[in-house]
Protein backbone atom coordinates (compact mmCIF):
# COMPACT_ATOMS: atom_id res chain seq x y z
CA UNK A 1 0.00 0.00 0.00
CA UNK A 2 1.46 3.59 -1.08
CA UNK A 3 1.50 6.36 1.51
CA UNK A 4 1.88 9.76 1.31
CA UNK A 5 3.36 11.63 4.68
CA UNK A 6 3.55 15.51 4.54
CA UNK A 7 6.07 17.02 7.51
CA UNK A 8 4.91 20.40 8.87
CA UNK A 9 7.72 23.62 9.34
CA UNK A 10 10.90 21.61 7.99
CA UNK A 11 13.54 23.01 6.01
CA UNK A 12 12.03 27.10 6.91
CA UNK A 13 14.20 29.75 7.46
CA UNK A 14 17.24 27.38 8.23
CA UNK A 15 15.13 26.11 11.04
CA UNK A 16 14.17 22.70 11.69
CA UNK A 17 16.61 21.07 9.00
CA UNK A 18 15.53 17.16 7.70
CA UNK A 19 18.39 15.99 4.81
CA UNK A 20 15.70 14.11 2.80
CA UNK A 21 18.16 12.00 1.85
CA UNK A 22 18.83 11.01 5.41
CA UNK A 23 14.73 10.65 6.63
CA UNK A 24 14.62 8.18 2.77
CA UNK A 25 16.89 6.09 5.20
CA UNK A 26 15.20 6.30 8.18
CA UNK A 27 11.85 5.66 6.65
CA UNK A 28 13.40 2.93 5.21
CA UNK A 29 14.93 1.42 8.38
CA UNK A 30 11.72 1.50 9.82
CA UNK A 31 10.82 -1.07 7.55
CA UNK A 32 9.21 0.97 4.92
CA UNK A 33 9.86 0.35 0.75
CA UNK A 34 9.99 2.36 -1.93
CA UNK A 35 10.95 5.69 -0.11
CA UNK A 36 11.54 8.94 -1.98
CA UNK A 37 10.73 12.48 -1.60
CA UNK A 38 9.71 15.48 -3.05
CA UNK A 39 11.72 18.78 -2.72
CA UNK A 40 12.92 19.56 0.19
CA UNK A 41 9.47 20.39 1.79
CA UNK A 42 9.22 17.00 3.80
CA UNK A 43 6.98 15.37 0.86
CA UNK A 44 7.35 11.82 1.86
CA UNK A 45 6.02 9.00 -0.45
CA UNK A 46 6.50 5.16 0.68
CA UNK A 47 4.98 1.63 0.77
CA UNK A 48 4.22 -0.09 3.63
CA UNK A 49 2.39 -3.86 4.48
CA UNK A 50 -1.29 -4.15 3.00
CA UNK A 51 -2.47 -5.96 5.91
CA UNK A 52 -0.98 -2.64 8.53
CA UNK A 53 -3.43 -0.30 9.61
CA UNK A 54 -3.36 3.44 8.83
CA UNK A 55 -3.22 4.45 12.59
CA UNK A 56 -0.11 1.86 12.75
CA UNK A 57 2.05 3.35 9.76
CA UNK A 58 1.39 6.69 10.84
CA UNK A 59 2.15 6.17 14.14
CA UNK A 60 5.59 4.52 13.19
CA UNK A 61 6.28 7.61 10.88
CA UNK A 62 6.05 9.15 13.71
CA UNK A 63 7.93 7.60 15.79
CA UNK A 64 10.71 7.42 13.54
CA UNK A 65 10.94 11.10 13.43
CA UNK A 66 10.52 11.50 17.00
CA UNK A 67 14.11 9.21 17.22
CA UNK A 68 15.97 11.25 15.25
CA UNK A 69 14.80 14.84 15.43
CA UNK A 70 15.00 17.11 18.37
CA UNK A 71 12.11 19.26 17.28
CA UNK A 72 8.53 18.22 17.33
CA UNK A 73 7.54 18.10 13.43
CA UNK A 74 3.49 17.19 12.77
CA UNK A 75 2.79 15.80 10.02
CA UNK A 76 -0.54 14.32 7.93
CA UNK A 77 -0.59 10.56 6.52
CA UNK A 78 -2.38 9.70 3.78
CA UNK A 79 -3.04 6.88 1.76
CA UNK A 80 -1.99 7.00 -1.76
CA UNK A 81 -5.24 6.09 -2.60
CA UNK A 82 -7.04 8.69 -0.25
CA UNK A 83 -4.93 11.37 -1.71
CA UNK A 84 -5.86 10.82 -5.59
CA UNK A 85 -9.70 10.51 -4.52
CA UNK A 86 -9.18 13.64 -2.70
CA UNK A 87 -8.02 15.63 -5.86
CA UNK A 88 -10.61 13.66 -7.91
CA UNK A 89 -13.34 15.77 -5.85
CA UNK A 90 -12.15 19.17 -6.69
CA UNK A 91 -14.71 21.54 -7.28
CA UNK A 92 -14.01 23.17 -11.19
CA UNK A 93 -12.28 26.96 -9.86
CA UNK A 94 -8.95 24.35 -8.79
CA UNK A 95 -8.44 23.60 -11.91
CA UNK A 96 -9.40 26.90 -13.79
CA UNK A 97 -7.83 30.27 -13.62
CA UNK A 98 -6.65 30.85 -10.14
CA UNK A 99 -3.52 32.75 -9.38
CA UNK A 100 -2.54 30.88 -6.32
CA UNK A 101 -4.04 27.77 -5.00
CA UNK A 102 -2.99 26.13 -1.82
CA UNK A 103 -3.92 22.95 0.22
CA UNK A 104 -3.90 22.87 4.21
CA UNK A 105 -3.63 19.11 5.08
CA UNK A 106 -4.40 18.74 8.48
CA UNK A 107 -2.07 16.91 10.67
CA UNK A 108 -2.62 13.90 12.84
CA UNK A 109 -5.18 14.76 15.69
CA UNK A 110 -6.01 18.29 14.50
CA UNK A 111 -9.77 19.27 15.13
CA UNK A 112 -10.95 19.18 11.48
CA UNK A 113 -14.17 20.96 13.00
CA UNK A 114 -12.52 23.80 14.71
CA UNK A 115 -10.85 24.64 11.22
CA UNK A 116 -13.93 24.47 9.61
CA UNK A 117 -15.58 26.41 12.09
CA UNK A 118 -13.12 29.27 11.92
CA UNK A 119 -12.86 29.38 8.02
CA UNK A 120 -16.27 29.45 7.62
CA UNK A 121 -16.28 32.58 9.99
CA UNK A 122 -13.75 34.67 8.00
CA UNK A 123 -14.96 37.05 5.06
CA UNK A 124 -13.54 36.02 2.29
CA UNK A 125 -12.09 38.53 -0.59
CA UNK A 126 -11.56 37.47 -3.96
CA UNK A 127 -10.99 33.86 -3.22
CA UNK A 128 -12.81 30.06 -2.61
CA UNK A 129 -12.64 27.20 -0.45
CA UNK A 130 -13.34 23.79 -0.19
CA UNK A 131 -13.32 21.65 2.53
CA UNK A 132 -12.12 18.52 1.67
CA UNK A 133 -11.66 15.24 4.06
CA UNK A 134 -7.65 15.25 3.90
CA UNK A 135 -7.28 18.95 3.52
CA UNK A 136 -8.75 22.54 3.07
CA UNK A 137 -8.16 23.61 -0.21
CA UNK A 138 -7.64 27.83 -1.21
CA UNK A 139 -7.67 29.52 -4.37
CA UNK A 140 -6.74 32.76 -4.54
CA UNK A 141 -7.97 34.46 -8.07
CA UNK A 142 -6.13 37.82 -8.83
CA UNK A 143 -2.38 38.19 -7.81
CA UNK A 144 -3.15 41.62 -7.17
CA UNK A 145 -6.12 41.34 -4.44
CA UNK A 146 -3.39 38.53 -3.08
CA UNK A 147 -2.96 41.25 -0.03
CA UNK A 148 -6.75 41.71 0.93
CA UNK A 149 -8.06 37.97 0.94
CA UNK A 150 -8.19 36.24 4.50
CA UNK A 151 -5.88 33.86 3.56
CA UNK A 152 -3.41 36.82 3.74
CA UNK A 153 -4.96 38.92 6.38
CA UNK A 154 -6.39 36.11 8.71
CA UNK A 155 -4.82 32.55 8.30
CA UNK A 156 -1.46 33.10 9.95
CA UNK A 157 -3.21 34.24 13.10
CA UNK A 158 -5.28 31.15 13.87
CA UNK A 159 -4.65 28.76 16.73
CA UNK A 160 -5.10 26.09 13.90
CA UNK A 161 -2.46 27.27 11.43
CA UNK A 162 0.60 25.87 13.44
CA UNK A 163 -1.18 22.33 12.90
CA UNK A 164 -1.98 22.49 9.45
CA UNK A 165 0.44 21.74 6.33
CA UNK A 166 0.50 23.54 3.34
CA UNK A 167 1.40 22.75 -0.17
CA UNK A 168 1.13 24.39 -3.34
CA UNK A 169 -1.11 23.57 -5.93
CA UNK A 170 1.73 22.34 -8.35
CA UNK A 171 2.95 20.80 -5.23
CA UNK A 172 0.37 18.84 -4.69
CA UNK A 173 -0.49 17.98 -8.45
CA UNK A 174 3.36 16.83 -8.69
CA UNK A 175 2.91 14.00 -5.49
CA UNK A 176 -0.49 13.31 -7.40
CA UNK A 177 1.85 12.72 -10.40
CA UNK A 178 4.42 10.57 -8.48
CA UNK A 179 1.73 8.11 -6.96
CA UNK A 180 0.26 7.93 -10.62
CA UNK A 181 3.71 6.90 -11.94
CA UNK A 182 3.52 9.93 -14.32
């Protein structure tokens, strides 16, 4: 079974440096196949046992990071399988015109309904949303009302926002692409 694990607040700033090279071995000592990344964002794709639960290969993602990292990193685990259905559901706007689109996965034992709650409250400017099971995903439509959405004004002020992790759209077309085989 194909996994997809996406590590929250690595490689910013200088802060909170993973060698991807290095967690491909660790993932892979943990008795994980197939192990690659993605840039250097913490984009983690691997195989794991058919018969092992979700909670179970999450868990031991996590717990391999937890050995060899000093700094608590959060991350969201997602079945290969999840994450292309995901996509598959995206409303028409993700794919059209849209000058910046971005997905917040949520991380293991985030309240999905808090996040919800608190994007539904903002007033949104020239942008959409969808709420999706795996992730919240943002499209921003003109570059140059970029600076008045909430995304800009509101987003990095949430309780929520240090639990959620964000990828680009082409990000998260190009891990779409990978678990294709494309």
């Amino acid at each position: 079974m194909e996994y997809v694990a996406l590590l929250r607040g690595i490689n910013v700033g200088g802060n909170n440096k993973v060698v991807m090279s290095e967690l491909r071995e660790q993932v892979a000592a943990g008795g994980f196949g197939h192990v690659r990344t993605y840039i250097n964002s913490g984009n983690l794709i691997f195989e794991a046992e058919d018969d092992a639960s979700h909670e179970d290969v999450a868990q031991a993602v996590e717990d391999v990071l937890t050995r060899h990292y000093d700094f608590p990193i959060r991350l969201a685990v997602l079945t290969g399988q999840d994450y292309l259905a995901q996509l598959d559901e995206l409303p028409d706007w993700w794919h059209g015109k849209v000058a910046r689109r971005d997905a917040l996965f949520y991380t293991r034992g985030l309240d999905r309904a808090h996040v919800r709650e608190r994007i539904e409250a903002m007033e949104l400017g020239d942008e959409a949303v969808h709420f999706g099971e795996h992730a919240v995903f943002w499209g921003k439509f003109d570059e140059k009302s970029f600076l008045k959405t909430a995304y800009h004004k509101r987003l990095l002020r949430e309780d929520f926002y240090s639990q959620v992790t964000i990828r680009s759209g082409s990000t998260v077309e190009k891990i779409a692409a990978l678990l294709s085989g494309d």
